[in-house]
PDB file of N, CA and C in Angstrom:
ATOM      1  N   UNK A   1      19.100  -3.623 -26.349  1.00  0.00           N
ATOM      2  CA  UNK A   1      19.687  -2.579 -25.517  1.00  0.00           C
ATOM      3  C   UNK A   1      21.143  -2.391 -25.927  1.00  0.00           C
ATOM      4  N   UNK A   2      21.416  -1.629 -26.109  1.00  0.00           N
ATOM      5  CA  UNK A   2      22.874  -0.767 -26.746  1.00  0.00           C
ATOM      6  C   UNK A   2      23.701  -0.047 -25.323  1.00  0.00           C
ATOM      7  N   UNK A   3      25.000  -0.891 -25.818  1.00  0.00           N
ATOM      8  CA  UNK A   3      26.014  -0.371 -24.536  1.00  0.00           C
ATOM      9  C   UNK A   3      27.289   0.195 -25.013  1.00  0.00           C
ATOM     10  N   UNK A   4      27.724   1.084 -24.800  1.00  0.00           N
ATOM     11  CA  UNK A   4      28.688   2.154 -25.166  1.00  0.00           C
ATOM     12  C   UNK A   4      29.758   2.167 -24.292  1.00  0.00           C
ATOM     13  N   UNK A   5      31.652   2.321 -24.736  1.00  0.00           N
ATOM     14  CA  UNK A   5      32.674   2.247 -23.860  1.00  0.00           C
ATOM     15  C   UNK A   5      32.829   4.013 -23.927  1.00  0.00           C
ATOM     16  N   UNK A   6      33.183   4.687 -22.821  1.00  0.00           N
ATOM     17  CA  UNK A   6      33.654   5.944 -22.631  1.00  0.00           C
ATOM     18  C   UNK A   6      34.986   5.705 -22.396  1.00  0.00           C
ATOM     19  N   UNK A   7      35.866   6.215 -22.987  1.00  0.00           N
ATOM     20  CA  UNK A   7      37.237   6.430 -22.528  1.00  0.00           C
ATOM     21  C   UNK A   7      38.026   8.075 -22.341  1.00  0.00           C
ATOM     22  N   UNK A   8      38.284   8.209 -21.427  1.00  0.00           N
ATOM     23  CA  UNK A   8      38.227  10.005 -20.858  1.00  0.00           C
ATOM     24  C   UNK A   8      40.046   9.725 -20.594  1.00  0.00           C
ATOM     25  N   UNK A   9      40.370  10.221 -21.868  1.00  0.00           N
ATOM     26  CA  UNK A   9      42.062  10.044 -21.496  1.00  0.00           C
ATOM     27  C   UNK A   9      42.530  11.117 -20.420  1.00  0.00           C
ATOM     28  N   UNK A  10      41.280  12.330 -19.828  1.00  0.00           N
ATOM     29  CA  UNK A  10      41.692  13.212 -19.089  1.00  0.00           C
ATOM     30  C   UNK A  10      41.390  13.146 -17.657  1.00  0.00           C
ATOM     31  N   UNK A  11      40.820  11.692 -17.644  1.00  0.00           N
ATOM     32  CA  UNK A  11      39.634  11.808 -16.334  1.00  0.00           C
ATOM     33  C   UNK A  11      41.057  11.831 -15.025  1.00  0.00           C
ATOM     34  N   UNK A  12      41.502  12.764 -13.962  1.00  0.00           N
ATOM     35  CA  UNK A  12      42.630  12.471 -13.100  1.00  0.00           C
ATOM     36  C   UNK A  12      42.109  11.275 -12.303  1.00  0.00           C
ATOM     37  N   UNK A  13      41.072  10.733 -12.314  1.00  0.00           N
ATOM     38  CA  UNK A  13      41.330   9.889 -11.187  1.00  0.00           C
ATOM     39  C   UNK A  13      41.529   8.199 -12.138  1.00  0.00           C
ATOM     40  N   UNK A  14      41.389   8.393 -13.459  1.00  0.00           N
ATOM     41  CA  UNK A  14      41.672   7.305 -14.334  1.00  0.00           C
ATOM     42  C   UNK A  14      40.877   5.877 -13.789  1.00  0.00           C
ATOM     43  N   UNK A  15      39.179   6.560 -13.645  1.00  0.00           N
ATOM     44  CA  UNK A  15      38.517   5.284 -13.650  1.00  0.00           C
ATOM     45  C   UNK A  15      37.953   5.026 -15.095  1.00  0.00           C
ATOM     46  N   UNK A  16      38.423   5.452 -15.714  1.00  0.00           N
ATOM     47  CA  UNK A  16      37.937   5.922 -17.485  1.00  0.00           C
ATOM     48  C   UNK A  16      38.860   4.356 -18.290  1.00  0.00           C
ATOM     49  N   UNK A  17      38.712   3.118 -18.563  1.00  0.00           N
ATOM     50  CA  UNK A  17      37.288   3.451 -19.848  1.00  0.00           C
ATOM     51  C   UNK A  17      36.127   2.817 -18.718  1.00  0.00           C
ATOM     52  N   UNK A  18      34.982   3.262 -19.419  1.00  0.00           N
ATOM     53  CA  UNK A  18      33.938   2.510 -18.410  1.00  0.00           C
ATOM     54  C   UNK A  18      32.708   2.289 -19.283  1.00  0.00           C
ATOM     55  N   UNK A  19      32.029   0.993 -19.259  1.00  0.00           N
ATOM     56  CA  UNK A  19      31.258   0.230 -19.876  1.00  0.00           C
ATOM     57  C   UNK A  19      29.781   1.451 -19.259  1.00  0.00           C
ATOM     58  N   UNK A  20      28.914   1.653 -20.290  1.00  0.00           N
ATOM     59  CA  UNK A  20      27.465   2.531 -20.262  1.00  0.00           C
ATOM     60  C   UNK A  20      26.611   2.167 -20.681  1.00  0.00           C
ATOM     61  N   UNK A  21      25.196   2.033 -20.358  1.00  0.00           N
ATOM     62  CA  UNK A  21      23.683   1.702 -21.010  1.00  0.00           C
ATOM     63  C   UNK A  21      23.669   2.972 -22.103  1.00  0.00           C
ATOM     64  N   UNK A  22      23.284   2.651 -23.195  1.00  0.00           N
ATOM     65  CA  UNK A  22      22.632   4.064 -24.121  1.00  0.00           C
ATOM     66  C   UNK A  22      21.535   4.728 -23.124  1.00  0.00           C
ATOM     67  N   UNK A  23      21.114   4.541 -21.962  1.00  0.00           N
ATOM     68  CA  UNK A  23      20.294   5.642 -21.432  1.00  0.00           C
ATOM     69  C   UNK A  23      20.801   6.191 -20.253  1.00  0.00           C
ATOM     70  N   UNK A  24      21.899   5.709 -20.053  1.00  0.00           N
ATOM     71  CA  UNK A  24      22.400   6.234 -18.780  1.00  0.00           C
ATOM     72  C   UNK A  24      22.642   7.766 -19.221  1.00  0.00           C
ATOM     73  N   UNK A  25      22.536   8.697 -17.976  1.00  0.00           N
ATOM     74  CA  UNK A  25      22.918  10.341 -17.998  1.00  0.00           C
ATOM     75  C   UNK A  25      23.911  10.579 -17.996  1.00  0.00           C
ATOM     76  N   UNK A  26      25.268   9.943 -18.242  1.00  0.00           N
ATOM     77  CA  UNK A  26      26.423  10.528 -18.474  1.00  0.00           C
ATOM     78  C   UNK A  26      26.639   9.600 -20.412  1.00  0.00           C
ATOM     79  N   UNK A  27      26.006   8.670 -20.708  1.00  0.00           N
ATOM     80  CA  UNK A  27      26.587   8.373 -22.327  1.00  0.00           C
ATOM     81  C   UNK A  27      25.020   8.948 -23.282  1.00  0.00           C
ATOM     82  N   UNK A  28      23.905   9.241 -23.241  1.00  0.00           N
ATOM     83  CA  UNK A  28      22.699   9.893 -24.148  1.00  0.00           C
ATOM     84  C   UNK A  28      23.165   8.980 -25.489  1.00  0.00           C
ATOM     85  N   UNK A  29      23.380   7.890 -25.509  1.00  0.00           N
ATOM     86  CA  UNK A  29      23.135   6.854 -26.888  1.00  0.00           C
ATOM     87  C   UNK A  29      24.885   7.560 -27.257  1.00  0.00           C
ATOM     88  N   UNK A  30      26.083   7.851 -26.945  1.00  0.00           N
ATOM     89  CA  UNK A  30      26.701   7.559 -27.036  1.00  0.00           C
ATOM     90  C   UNK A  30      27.472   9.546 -27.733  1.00  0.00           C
ATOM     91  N   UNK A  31      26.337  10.069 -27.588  1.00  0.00           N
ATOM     92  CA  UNK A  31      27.044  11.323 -27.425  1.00  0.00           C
ATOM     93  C   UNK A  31      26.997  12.157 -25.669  1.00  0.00           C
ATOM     94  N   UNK A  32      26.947  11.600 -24.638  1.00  0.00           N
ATOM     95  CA  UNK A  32      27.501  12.477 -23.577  1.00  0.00           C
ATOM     96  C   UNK A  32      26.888  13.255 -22.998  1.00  0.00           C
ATOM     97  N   UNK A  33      27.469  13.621 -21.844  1.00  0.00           N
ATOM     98  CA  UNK A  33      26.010  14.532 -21.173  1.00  0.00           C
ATOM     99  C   UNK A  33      26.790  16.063 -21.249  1.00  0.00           C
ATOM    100  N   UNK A  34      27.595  16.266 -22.297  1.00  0.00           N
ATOM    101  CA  UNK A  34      27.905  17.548 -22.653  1.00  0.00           C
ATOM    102  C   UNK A  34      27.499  18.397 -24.086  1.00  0.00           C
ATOM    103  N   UNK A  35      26.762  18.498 -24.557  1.00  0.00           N
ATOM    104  CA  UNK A  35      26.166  18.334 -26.001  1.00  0.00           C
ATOM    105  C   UNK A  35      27.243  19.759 -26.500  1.00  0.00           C
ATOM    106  N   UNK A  36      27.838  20.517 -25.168  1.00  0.00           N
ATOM    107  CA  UNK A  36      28.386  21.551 -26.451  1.00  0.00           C
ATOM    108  C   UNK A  36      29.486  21.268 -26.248  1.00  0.00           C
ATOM    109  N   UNK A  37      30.170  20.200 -26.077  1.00  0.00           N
ATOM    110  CA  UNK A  37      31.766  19.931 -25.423  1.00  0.00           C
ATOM    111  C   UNK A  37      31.786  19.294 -26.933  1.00  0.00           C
ATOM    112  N   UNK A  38      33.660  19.478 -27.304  1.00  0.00           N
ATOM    113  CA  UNK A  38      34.040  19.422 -28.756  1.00  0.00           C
ATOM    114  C   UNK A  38      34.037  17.691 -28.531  1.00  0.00           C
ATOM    115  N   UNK A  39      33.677  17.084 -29.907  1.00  0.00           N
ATOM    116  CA  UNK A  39      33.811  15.245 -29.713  1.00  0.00           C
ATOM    117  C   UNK A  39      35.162  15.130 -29.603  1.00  0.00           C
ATOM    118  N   UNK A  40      35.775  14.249 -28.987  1.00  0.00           N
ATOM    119  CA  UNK A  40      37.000  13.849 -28.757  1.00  0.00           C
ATOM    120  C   UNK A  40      38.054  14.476 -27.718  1.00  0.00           C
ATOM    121  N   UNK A  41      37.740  15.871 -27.720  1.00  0.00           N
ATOM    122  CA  UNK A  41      38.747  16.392 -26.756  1.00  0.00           C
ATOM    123  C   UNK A  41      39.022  16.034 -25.403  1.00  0.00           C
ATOM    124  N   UNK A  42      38.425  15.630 -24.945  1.00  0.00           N
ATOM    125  CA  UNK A  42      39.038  14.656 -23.364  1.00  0.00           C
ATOM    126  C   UNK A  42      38.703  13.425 -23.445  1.00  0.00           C
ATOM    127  N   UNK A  43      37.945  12.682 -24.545  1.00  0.00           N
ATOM    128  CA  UNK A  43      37.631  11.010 -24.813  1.00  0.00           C
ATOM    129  C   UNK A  43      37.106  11.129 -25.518  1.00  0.00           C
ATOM    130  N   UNK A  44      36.083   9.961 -26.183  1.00  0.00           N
ATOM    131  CA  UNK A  44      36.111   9.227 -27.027  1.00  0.00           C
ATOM    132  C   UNK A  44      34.998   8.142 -26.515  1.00  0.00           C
ATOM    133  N   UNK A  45      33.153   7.830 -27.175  1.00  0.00           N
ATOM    134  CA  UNK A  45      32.572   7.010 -27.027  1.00  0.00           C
ATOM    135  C   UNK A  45      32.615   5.794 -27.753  1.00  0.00           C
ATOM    136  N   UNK A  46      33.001   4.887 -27.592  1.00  0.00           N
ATOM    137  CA  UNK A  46      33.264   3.607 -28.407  1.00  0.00           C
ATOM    138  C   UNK A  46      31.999   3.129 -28.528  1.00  0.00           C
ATOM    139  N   UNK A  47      31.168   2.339 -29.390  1.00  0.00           N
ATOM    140  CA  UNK A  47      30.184   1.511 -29.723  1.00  0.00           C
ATOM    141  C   UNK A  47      29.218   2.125 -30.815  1.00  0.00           C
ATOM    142  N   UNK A  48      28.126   1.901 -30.676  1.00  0.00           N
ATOM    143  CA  UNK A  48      27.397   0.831 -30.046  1.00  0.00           C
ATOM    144  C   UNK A  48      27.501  -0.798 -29.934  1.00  0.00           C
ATOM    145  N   UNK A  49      27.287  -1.262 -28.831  1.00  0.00           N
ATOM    146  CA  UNK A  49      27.520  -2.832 -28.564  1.00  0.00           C
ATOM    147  C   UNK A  49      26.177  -3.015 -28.809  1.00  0.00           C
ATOM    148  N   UNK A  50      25.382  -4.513 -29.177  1.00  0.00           N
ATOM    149  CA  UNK A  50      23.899  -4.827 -29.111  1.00  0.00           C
ATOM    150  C   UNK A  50      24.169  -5.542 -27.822  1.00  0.00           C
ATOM    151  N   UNK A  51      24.788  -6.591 -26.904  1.00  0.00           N
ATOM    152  CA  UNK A  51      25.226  -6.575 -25.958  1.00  0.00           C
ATOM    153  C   UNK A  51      26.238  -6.706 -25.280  1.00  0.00           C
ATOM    154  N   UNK A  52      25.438  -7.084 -23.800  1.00  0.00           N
ATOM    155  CA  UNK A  52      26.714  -5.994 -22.615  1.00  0.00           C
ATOM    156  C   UNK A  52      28.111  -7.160 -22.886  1.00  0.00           C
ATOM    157  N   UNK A  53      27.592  -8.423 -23.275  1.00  0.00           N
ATOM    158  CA  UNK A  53      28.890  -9.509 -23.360  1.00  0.00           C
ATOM    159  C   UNK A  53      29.765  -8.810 -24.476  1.00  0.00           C
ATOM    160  N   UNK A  54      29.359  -8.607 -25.786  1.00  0.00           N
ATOM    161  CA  UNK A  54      30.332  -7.446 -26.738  1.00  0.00           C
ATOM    162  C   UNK A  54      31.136  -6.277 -26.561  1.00  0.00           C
ATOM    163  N   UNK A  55      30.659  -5.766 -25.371  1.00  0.00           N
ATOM    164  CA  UNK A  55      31.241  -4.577 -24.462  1.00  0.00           C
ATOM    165  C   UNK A  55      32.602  -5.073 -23.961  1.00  0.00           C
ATOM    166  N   UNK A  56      31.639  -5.921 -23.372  1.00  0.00           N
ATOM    167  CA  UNK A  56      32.779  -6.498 -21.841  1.00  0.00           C
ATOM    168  C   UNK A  56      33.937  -6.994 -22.675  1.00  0.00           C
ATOM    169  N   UNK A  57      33.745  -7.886 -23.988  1.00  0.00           N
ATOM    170  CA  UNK A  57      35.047  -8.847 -24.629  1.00  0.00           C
ATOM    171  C   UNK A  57      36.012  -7.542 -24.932  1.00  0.00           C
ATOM    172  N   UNK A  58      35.215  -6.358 -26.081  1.00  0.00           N
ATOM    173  CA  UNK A  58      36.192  -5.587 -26.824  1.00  0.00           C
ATOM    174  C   UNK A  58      36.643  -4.426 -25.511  1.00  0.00           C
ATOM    175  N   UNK A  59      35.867  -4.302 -24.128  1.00  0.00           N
ATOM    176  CA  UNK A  59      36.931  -4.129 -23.114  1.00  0.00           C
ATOM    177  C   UNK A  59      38.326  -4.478 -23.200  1.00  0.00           C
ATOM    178  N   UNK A  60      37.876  -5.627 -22.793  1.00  0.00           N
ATOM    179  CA  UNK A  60      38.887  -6.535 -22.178  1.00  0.00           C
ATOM    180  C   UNK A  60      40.150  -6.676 -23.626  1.00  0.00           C
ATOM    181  N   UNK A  61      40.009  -6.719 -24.679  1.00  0.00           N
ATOM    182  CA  UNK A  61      41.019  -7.062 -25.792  1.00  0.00           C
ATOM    183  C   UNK A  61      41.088  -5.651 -26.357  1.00  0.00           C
ATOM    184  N   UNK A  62      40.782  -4.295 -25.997  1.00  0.00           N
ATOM    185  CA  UNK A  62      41.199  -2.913 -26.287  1.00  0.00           C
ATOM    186  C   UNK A  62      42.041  -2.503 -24.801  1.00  0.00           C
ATOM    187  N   UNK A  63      41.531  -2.822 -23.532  1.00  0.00           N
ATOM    188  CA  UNK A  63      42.007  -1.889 -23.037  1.00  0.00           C
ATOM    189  C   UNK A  63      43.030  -2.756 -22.019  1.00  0.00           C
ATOM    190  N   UNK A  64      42.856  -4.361 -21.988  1.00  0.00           N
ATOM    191  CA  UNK A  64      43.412  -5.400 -21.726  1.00  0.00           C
ATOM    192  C   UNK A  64      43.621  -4.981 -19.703  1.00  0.00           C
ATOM    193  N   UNK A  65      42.694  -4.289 -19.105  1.00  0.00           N
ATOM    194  CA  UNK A  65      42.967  -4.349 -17.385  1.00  0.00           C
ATOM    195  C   UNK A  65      41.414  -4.493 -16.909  1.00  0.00           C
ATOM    196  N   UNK A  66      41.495  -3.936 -15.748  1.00  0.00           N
ATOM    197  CA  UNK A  66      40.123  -4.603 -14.771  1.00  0.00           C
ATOM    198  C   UNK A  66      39.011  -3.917 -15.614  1.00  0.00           C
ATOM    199  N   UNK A  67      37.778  -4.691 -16.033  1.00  0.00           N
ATOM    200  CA  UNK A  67      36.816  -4.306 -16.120  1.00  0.00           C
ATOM    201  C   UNK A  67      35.953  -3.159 -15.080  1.00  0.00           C
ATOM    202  N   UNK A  68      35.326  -2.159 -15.442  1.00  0.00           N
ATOM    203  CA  UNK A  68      34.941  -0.939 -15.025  1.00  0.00           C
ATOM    204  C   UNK A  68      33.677  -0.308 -15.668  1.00  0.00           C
ATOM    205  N   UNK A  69      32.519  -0.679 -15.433  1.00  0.00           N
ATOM    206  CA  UNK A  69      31.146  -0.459 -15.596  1.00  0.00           C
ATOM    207  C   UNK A  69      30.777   0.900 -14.752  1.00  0.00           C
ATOM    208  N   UNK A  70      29.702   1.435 -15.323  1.00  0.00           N
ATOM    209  CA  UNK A  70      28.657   2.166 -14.347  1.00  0.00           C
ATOM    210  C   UNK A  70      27.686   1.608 -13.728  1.00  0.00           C
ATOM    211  N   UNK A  71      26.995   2.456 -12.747  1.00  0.00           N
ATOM    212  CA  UNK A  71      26.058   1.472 -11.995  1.00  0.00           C
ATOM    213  C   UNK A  71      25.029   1.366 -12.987  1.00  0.00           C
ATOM    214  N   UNK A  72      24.760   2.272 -13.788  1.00  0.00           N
ATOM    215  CA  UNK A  72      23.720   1.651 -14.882  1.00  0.00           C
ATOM    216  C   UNK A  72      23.476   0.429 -15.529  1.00  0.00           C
ATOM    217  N   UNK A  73      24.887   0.089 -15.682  1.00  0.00           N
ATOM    218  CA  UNK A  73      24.815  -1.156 -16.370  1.00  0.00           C
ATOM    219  C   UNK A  73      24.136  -2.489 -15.420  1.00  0.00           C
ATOM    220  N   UNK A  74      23.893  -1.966 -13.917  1.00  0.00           N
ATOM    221  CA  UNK A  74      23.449  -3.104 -13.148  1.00  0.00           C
ATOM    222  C   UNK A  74      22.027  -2.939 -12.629  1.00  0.00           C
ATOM    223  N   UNK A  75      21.592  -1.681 -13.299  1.00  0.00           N
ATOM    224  CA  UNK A  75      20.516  -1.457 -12.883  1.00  0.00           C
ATOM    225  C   UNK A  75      19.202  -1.471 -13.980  1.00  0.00           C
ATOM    226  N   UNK A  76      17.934  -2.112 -13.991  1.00  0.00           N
ATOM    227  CA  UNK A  76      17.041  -2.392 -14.383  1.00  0.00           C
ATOM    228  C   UNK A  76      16.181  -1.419 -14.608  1.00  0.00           C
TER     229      UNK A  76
END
């Protein structure tokens, strides 16, 4: 299972970067649930991770503050 970082340098409420399943409906394997939105212009999908522990480390040593998942990532 493949996990993807979103980072939305535009998001105003700045819960952005946030840890994603490749099937969750907002990351689609790491292109987005906007298919005609330009790549990069408000963020940036980081990965693929093979797992969620690879996510969580290059979190934590890229963006160095509180860890910030979707509920996907807790859901089965």
């Amino acid at each position: 299972m493949n996990y993807y970082i979103y980072d939305n340098w535009q998001a105003a409420d700045r819960l952005s970067p946030k840890i994603h399943k490749w099937n969750c409906g907002y990351c689609h394997m790491g292109f987005g649930m906007h298919t005609n939105a330009n790549r990069g212009e408000h963020g940036v999908w980081i990965g693929p991770f093979d797992e969620i522990e690879y996510a969580r480390n290059y979190f934590q040593l890229k963006f160095n503050g509180p860890l910030n998942e979707c509920n996907c990532v807790h859901n089965h």
